[in-house]
N, C-alpha and C. Protein backbone atom coordinates (compact mmCIF):
# COMPACT_ATOMS: atom_id res chain seq x y z
N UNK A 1 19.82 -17.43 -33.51
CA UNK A 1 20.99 -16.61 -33.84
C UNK A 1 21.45 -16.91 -35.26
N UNK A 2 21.38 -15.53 -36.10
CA UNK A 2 22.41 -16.20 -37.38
C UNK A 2 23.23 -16.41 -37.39
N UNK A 3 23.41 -17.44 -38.61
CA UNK A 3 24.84 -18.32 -39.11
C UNK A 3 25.28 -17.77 -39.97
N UNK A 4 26.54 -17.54 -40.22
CA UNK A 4 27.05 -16.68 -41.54
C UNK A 4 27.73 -17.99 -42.46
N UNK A 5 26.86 -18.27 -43.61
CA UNK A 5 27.16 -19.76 -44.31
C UNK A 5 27.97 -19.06 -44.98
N UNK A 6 27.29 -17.93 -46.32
CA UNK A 6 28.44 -17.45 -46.72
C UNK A 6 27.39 -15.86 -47.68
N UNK A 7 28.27 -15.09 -48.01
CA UNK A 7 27.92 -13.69 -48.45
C UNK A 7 26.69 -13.57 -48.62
N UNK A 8 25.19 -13.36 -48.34
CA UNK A 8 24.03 -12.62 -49.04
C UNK A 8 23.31 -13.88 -48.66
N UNK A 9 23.43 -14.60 -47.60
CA UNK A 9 22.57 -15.73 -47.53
C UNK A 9 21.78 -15.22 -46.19
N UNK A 10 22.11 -14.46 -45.37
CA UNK A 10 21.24 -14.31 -44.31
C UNK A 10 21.68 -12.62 -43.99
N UNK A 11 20.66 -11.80 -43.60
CA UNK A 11 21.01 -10.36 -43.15
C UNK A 11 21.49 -10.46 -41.97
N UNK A 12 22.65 -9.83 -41.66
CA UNK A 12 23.08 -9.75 -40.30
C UNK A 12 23.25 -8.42 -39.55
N UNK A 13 22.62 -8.09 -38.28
CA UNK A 13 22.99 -6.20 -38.17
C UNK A 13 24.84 -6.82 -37.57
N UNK A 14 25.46 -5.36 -37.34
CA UNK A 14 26.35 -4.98 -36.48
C UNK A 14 26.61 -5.73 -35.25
N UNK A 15 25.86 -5.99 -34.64
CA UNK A 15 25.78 -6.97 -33.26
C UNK A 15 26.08 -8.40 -33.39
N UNK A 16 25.19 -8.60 -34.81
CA UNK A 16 25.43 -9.61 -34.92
C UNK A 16 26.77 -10.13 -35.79
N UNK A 17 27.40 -9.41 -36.39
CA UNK A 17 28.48 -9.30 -36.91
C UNK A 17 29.78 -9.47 -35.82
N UNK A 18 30.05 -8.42 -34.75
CA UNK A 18 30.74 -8.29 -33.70
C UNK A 18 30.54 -9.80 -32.90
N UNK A 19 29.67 -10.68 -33.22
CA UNK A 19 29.31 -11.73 -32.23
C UNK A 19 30.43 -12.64 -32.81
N UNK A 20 30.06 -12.56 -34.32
CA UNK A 20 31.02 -13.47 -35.31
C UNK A 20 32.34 -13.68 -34.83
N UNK A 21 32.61 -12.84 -35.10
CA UNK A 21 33.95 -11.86 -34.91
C UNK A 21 34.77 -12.20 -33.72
N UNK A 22 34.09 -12.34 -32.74
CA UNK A 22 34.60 -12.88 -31.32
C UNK A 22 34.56 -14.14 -31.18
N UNK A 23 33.42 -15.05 -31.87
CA UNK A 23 33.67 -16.40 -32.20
C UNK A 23 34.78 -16.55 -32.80
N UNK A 24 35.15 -16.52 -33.46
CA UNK A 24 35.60 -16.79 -35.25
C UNK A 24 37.78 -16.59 -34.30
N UNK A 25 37.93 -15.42 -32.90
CA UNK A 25 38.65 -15.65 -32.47
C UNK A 25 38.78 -16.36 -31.49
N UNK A 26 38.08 -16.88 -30.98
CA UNK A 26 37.80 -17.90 -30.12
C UNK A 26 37.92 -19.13 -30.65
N UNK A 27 37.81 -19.63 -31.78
CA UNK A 27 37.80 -20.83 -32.73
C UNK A 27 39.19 -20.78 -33.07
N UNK A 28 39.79 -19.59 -33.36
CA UNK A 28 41.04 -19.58 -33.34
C UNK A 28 42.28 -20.12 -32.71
N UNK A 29 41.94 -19.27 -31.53
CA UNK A 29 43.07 -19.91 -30.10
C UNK A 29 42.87 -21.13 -29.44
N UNK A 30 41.33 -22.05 -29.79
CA UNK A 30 41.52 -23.07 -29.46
C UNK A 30 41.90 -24.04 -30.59
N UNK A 31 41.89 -23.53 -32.12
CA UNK A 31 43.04 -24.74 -32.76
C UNK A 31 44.33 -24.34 -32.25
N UNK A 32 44.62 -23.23 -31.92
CA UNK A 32 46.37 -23.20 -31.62
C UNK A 32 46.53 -24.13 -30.17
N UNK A 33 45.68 -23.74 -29.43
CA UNK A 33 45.64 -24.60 -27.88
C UNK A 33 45.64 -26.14 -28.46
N UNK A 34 44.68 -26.53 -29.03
CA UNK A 34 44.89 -28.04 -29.56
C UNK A 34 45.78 -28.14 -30.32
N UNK A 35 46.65 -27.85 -31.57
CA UNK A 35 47.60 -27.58 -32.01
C UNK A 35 48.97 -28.09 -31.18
N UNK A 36 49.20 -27.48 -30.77
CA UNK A 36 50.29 -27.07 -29.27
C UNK A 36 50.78 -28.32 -28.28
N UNK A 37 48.82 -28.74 -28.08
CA UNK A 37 49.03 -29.84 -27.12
C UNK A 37 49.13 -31.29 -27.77
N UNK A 38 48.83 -31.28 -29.14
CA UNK A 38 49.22 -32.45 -29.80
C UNK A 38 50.69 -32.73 -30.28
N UNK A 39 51.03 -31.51 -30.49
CA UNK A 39 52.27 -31.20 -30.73
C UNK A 39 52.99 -30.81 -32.37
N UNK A 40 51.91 -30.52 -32.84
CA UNK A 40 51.60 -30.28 -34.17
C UNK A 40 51.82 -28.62 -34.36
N UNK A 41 52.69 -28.66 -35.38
CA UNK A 41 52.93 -26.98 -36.18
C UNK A 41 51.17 -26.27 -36.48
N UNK A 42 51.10 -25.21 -35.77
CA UNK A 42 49.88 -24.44 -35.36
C UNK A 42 50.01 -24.30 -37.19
N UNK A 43 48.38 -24.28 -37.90
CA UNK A 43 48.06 -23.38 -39.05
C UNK A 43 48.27 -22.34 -39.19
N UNK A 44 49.19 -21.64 -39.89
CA UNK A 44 49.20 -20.41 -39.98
C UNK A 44 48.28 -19.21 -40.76
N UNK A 45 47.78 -18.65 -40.14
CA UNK A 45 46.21 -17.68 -40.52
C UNK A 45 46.66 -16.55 -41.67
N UNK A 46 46.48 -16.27 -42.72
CA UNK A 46 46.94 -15.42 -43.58
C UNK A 46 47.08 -13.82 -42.69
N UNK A 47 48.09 -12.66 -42.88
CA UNK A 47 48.41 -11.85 -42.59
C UNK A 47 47.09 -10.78 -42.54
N UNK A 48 46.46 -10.97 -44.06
CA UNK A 48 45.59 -9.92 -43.81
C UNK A 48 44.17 -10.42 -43.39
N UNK A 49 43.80 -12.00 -43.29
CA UNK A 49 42.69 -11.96 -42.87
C UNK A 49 42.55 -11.27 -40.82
N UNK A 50 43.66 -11.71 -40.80
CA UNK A 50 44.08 -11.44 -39.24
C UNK A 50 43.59 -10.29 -39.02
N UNK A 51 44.26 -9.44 -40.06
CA UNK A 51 44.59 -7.90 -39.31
C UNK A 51 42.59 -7.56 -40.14
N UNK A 52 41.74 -7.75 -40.97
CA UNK A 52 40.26 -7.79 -41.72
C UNK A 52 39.74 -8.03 -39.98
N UNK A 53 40.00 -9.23 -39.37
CA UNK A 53 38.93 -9.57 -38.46
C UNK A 53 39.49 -8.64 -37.16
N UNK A 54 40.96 -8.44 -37.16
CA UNK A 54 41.13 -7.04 -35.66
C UNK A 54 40.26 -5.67 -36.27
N UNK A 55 40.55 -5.50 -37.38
CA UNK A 55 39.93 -4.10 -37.69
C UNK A 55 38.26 -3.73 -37.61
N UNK A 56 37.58 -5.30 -38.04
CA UNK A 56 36.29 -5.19 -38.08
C UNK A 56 35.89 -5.07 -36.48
N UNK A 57 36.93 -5.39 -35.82
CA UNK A 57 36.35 -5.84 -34.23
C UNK A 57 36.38 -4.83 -33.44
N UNK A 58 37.69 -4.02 -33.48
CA UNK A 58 37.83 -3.22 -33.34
C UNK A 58 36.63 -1.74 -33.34
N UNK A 59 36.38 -1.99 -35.02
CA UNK A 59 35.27 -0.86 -35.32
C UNK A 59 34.37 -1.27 -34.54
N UNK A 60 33.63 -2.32 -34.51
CA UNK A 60 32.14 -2.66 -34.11
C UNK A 60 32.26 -2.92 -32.71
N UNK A 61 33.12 -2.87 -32.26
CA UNK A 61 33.57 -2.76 -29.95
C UNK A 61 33.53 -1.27 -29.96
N UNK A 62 33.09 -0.45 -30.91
CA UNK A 62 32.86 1.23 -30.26
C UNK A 62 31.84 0.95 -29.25
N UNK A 63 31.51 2.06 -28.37
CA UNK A 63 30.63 2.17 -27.52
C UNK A 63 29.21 3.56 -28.86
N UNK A 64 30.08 3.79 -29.79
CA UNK A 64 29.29 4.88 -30.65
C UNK A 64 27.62 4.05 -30.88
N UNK A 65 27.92 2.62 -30.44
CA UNK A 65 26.83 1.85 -31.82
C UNK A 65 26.00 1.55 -30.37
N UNK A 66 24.71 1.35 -30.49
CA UNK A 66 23.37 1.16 -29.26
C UNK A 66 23.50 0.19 -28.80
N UNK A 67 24.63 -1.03 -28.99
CA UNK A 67 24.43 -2.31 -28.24
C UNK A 67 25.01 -2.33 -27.38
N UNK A 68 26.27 -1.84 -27.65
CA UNK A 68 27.73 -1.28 -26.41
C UNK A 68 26.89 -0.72 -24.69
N UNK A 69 25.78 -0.26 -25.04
CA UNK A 69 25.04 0.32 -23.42
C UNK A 69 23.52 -0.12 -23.37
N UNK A 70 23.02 -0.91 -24.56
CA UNK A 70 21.54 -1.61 -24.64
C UNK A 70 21.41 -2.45 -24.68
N UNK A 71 22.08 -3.49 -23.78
CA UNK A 71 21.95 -5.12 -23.88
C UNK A 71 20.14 -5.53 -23.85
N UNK A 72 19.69 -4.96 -23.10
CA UNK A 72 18.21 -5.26 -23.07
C UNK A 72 17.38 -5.27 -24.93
N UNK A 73 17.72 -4.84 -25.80
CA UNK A 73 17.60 -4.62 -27.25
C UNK A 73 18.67 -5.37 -27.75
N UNK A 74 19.45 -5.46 -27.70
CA UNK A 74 20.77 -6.15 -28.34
C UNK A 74 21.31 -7.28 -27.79
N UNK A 75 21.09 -7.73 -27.06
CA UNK A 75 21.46 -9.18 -26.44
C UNK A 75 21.07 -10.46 -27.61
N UNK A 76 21.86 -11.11 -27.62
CA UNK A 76 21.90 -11.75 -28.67
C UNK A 76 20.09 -12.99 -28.51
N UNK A 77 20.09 -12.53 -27.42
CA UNK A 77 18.68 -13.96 -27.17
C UNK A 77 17.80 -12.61 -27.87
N UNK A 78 17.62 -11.39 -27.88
CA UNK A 78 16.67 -10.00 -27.41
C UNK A 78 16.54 -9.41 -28.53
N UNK A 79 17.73 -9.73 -29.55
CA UNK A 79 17.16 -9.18 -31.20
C UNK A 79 16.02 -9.20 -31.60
N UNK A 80 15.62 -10.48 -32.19
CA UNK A 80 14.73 -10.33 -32.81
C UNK A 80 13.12 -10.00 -31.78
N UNK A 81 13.12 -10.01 -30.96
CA UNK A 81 12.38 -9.51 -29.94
C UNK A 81 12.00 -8.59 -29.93
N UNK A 82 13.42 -7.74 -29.60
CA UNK A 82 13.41 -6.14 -29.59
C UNK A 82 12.71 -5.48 -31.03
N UNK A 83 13.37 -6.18 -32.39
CA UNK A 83 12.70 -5.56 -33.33
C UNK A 83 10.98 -5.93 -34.09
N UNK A 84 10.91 -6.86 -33.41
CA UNK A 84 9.22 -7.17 -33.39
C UNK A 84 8.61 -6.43 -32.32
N UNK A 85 8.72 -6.16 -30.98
CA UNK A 85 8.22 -4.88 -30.62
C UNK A 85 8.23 -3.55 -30.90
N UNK A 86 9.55 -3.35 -31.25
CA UNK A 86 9.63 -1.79 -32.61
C UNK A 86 8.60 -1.95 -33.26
N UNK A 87 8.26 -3.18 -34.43
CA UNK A 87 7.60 -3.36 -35.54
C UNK A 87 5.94 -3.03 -35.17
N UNK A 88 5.63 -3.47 -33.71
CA UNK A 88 4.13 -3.70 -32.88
C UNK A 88 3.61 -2.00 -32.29
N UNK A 89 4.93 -1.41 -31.64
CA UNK A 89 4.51 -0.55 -31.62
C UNK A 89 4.16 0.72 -32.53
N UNK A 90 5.20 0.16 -33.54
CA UNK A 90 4.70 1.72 -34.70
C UNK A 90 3.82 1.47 -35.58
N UNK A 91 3.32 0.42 -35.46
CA UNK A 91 1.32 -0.48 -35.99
C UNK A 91 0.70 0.27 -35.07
N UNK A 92 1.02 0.24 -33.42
CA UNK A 92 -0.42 0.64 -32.84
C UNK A 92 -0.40 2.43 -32.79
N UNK A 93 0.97 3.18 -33.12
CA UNK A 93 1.18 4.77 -32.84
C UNK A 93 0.68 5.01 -34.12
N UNK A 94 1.28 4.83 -35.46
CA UNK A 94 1.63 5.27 -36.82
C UNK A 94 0.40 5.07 -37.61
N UNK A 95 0.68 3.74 -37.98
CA UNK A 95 -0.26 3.16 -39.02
C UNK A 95 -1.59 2.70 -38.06
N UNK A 96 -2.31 2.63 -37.24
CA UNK A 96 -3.01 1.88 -36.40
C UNK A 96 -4.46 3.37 -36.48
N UNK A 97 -3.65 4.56 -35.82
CA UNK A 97 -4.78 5.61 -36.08
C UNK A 97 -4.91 6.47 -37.25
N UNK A 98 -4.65 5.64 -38.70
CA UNK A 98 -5.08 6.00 -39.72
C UNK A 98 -6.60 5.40 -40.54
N UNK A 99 -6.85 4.61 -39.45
CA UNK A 99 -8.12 4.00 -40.00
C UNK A 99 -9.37 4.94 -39.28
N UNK A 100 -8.88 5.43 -38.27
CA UNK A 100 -10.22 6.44 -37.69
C UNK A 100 -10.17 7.75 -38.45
N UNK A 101 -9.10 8.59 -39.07
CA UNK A 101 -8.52 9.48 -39.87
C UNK A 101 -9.91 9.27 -41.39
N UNK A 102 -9.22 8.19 -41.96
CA UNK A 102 -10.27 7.45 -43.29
C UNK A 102 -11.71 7.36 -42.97
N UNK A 103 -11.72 7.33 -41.80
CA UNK A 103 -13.16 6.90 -41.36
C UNK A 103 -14.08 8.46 -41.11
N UNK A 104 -13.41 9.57 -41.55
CA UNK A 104 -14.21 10.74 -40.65
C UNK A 104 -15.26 11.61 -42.17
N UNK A 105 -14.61 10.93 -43.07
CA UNK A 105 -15.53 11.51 -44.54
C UNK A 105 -16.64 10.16 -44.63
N UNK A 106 -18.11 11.03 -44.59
CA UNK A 106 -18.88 10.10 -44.50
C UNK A 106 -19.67 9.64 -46.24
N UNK A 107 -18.86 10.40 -46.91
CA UNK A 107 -19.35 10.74 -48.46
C UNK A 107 -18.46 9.69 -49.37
N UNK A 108 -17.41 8.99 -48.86
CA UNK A 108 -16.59 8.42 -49.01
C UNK A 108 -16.63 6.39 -49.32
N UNK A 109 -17.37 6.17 -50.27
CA UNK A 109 -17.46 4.77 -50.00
C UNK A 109 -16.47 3.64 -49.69
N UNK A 110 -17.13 2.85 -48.26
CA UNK A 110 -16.29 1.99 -47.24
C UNK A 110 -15.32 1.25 -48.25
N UNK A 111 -15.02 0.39 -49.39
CA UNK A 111 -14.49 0.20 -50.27
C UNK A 111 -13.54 1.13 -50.55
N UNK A 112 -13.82 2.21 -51.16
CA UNK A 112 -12.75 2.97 -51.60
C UNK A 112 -12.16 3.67 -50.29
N UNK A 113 -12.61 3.93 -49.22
CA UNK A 113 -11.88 3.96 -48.14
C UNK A 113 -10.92 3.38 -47.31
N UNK A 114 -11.18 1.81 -47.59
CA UNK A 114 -10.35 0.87 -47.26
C UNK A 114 -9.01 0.81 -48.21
N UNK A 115 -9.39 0.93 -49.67
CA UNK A 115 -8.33 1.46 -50.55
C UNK A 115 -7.55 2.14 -50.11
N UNK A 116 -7.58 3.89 -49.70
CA UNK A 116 -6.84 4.24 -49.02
C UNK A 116 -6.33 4.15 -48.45
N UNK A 117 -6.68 3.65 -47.00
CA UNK A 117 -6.10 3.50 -45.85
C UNK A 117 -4.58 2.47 -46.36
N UNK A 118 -5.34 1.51 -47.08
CA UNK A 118 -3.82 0.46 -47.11
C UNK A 118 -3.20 1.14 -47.94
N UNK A 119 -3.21 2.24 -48.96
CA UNK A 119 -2.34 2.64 -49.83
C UNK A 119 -1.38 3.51 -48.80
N UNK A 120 -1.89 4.43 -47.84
CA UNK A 120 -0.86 5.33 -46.70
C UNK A 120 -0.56 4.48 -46.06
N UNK A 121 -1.28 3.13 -45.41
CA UNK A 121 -0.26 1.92 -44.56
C UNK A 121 1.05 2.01 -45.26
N UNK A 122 0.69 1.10 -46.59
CA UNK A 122 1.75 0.47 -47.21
C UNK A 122 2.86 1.83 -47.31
N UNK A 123 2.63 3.13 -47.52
CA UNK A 123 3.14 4.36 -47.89
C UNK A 123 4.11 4.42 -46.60
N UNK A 124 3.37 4.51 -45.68
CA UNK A 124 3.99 4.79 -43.80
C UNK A 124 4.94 3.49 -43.25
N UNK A 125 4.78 2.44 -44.00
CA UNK A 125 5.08 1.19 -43.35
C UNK A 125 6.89 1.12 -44.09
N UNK A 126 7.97 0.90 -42.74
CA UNK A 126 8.98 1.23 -42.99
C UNK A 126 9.30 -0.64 -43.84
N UNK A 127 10.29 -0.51 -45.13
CA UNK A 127 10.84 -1.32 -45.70
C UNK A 127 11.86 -2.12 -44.47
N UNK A 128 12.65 -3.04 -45.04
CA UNK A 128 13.15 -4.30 -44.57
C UNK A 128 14.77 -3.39 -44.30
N UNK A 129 15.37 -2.52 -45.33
CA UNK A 129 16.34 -2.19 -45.09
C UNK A 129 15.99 -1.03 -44.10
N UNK A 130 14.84 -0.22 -43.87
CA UNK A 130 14.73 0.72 -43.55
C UNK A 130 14.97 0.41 -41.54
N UNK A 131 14.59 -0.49 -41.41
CA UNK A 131 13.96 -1.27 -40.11
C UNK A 131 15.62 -2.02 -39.81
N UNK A 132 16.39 -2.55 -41.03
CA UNK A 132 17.83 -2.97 -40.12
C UNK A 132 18.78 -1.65 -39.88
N UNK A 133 18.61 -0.84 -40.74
CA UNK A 133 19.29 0.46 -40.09
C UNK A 133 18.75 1.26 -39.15
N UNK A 134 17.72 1.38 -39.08
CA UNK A 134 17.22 1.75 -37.41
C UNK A 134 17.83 1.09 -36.31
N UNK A 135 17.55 0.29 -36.59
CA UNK A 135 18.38 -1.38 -35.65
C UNK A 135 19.42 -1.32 -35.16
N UNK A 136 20.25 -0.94 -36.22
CA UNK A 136 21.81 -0.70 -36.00
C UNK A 136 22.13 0.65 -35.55
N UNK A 137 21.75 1.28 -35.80
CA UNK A 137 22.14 2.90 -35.21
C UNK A 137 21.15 3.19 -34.44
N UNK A 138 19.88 2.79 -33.90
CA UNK A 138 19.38 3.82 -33.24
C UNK A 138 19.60 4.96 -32.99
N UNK A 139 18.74 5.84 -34.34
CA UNK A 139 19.05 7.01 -34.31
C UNK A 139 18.54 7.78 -33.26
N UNK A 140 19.54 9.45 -32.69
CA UNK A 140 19.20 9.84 -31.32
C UNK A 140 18.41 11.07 -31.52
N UNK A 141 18.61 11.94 -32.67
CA UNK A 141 17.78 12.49 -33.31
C UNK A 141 17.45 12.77 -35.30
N UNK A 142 16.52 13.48 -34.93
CA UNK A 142 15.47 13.64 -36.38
C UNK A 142 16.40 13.28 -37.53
N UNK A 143 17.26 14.12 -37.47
CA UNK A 143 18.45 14.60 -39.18
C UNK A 143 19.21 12.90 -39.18
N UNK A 144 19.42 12.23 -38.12
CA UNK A 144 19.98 11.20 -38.79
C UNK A 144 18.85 9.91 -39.01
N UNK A 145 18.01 9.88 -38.27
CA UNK A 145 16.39 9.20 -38.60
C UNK A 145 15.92 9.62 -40.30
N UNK A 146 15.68 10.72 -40.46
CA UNK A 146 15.35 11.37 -41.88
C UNK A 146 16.39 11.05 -43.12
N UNK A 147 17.89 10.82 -42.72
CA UNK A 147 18.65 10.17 -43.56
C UNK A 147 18.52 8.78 -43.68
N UNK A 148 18.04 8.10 -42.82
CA UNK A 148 17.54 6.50 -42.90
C UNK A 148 16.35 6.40 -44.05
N UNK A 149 15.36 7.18 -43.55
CA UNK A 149 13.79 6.89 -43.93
C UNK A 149 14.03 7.77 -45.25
N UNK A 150 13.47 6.40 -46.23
CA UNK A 150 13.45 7.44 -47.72
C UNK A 150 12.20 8.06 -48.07
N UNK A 151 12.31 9.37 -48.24
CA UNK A 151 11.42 9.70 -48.78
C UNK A 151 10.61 10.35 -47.59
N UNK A 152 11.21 10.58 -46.54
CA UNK A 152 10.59 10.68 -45.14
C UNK A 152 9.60 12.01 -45.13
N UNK A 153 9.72 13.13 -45.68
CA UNK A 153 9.18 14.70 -46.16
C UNK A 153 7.14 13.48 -46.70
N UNK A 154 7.57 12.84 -47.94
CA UNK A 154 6.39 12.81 -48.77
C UNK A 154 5.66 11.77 -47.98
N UNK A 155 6.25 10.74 -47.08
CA UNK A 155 5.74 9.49 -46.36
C UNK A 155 5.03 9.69 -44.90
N UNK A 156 5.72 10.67 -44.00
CA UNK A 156 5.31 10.59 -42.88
C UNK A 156 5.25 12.48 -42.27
N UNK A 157 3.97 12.44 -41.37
CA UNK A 157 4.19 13.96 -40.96
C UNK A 157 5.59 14.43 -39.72
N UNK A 158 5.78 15.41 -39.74
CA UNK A 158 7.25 15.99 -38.79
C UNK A 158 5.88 14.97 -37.01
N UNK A 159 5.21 15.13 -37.12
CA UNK A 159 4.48 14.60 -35.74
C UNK A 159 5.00 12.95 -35.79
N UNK A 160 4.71 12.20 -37.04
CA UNK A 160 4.85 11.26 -36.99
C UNK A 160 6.46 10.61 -36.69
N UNK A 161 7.34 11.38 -37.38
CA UNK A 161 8.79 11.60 -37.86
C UNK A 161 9.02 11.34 -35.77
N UNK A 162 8.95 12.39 -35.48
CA UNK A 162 8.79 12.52 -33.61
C UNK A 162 8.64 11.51 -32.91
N UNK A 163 7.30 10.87 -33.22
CA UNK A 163 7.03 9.61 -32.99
C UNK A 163 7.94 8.63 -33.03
N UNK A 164 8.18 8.42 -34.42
CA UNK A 164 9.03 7.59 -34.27
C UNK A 164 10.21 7.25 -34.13
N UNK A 165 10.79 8.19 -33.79
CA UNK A 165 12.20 8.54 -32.81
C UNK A 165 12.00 8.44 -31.59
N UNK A 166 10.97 9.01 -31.02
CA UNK A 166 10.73 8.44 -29.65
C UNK A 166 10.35 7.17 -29.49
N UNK A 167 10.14 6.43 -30.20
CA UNK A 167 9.51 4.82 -30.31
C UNK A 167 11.37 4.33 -30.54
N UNK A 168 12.04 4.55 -31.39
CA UNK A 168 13.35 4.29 -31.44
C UNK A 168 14.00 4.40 -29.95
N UNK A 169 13.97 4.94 -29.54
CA UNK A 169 14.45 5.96 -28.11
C UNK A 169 14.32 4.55 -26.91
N UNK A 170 12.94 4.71 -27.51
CA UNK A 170 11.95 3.34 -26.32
C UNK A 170 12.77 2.36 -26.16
N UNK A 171 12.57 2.09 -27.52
CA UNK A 171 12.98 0.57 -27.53
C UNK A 171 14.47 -0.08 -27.70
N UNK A 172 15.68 0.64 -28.22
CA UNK A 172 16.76 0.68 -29.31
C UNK A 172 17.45 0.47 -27.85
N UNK A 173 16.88 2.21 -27.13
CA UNK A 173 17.74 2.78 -26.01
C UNK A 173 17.21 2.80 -24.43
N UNK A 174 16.76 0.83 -24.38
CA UNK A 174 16.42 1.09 -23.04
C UNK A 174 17.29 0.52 -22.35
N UNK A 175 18.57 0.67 -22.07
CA UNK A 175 19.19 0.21 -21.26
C UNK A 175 19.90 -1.26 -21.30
N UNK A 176 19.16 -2.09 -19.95
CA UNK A 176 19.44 -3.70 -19.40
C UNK A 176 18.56 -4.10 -19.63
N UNK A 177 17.11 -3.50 -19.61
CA UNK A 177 16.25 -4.20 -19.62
C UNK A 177 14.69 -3.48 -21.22
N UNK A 178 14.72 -4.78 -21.76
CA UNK A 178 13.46 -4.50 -22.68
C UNK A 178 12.28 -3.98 -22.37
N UNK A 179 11.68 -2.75 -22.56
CA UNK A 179 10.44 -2.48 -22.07
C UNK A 179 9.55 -3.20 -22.59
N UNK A 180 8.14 -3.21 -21.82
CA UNK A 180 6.88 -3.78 -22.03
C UNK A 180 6.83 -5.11 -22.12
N UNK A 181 6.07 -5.99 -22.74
CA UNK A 181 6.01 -7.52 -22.50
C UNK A 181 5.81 -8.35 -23.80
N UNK A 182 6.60 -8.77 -24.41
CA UNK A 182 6.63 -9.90 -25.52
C UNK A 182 6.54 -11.29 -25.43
N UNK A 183 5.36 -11.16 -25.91
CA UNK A 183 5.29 -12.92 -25.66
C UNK A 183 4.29 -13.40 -24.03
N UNK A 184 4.36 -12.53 -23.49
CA UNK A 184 4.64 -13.49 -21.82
C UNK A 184 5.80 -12.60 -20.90
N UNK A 185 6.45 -12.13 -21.69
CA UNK A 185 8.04 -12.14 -21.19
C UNK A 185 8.20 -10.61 -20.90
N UNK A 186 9.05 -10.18 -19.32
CA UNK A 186 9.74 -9.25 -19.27
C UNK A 186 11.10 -9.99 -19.54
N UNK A 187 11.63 -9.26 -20.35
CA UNK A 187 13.35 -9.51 -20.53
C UNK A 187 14.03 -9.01 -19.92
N UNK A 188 14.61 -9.63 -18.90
CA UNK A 188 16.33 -8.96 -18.44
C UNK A 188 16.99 -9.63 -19.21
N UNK A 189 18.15 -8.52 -19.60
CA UNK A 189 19.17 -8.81 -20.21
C UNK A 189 20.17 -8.42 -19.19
N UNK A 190 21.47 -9.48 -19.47
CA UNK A 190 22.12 -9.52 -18.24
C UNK A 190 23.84 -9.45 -18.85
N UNK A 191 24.79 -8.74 -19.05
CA UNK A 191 25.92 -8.60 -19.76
C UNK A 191 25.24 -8.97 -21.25
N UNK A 192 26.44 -9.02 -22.38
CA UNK A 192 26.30 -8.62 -23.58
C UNK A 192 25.36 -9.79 -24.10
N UNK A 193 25.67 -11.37 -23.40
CA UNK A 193 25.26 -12.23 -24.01
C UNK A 193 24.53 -13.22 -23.15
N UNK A 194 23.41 -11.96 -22.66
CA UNK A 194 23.30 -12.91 -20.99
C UNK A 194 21.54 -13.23 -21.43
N UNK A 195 21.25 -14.13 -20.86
CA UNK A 195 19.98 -15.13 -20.79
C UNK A 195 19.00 -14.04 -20.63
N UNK A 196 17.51 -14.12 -21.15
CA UNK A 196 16.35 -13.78 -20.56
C UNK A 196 16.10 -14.48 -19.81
N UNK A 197 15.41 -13.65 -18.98
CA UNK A 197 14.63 -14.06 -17.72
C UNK A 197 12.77 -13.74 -17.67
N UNK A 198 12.19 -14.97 -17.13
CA UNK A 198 11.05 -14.86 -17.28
C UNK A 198 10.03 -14.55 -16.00
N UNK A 199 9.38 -13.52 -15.14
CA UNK A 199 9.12 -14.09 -14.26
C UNK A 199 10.22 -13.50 -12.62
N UNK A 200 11.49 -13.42 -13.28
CA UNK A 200 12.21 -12.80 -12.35
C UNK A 200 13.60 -14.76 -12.09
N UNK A 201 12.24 -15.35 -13.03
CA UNK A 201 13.15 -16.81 -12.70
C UNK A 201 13.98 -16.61 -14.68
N UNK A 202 15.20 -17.76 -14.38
CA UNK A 202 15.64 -17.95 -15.11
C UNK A 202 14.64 -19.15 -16.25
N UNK A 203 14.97 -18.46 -17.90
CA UNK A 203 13.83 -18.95 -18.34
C UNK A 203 14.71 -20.22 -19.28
N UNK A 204 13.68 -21.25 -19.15
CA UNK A 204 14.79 -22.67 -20.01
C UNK A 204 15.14 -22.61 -21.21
């Protein structure tokens, strides 16, 4: 789980932000609880950081954002999980049957064929920001997917575009539970911040 040390040191999505956020008040009420019981004048929290961390909490407790009803993707054990199976499956849909594509001109030397292929990989293969805003919005259709993906018209076909909204769909928006198997592992996810399970047993 990330740590937020301080500004631009680690990427954090939305989820993981909202996690902060509920810590950060939780850390709160127990200096006032210890405070209180020592008998010591509670710290007083500046006016507007107060009202910065209700507002951020506020925004990011919508149900608008995919974690609010996809704990199975968003569970704080299931992040990075969830987005390494995103990453696995649009290798084996996307980029995966472009090497049989390269392979069908037989006039074409294997060298400069291989050239290709990695130049449309690298072309098709979504960037680092491209992949945390998917993340965070799981988009539900095309027009807000196509506002994510730059360049989406010259990079990928309307078939592929499909694809990978339905691969979003899969994975972003499955519910409680993570489809398919990572690692070893079916994941249940169990409330917002609830344990995988391995097996059907609880996993250590």
């Amino acid at each position: 789980m990330p740590e937020i040390v301080d500004p631009g040191t680690v990427r954090l999505s939305n989820a993981d932000v909202l996690d902060f956020l509920k810590r950060k008040h939780l850390l709160n009420a127990q200096d006032v609880a210890s405070d209180k019981a020592a008998g010591r004048p509670p710290v007083e929290l500046a006016d507007n950081y107060q009202r910065a961390l209700r507002k951020h909490e506020r925004e990011l407790s919508s149900r608008k954002y995919p974690y609010a009803d996809n704990p199975g993707a968003y569970n704080s054990s299931n992040r990075f999980k969830s987005m390494a199976l995103f990453a696995e499956k649009l290798d084996e849909r996307i980029l995966g049957p472009l090497e049989a594509k390269h392979a069908q001109d037989p006039d074409v030397p294997r060298a400069e064929m291989w050239r290709r292929l990695q130049r449309e990989q690298d072309v098709k293969g979504l960037t680092e920001i491209e992949h945390f805003q998917i993340f965070n919005l799981a988009p539900q259709c095309v027009e807000t997917l196509q506002n994510i993906v730059v360049d989406w018209e010259a990079r990928f076909t309307v078939e592929e575009i499909e694809v990978l909204l339905s691969t979003v769909n899969e994975v972003y928006r499955c519910g409680a539970k993570l489809p398919g198997d990572v690692n070893g592992m079916d994941i249940d996810a169990i409330g917002t911040n609830g344990d995988a399970t391995e097996g059907g047993e609880d996993s250590a």
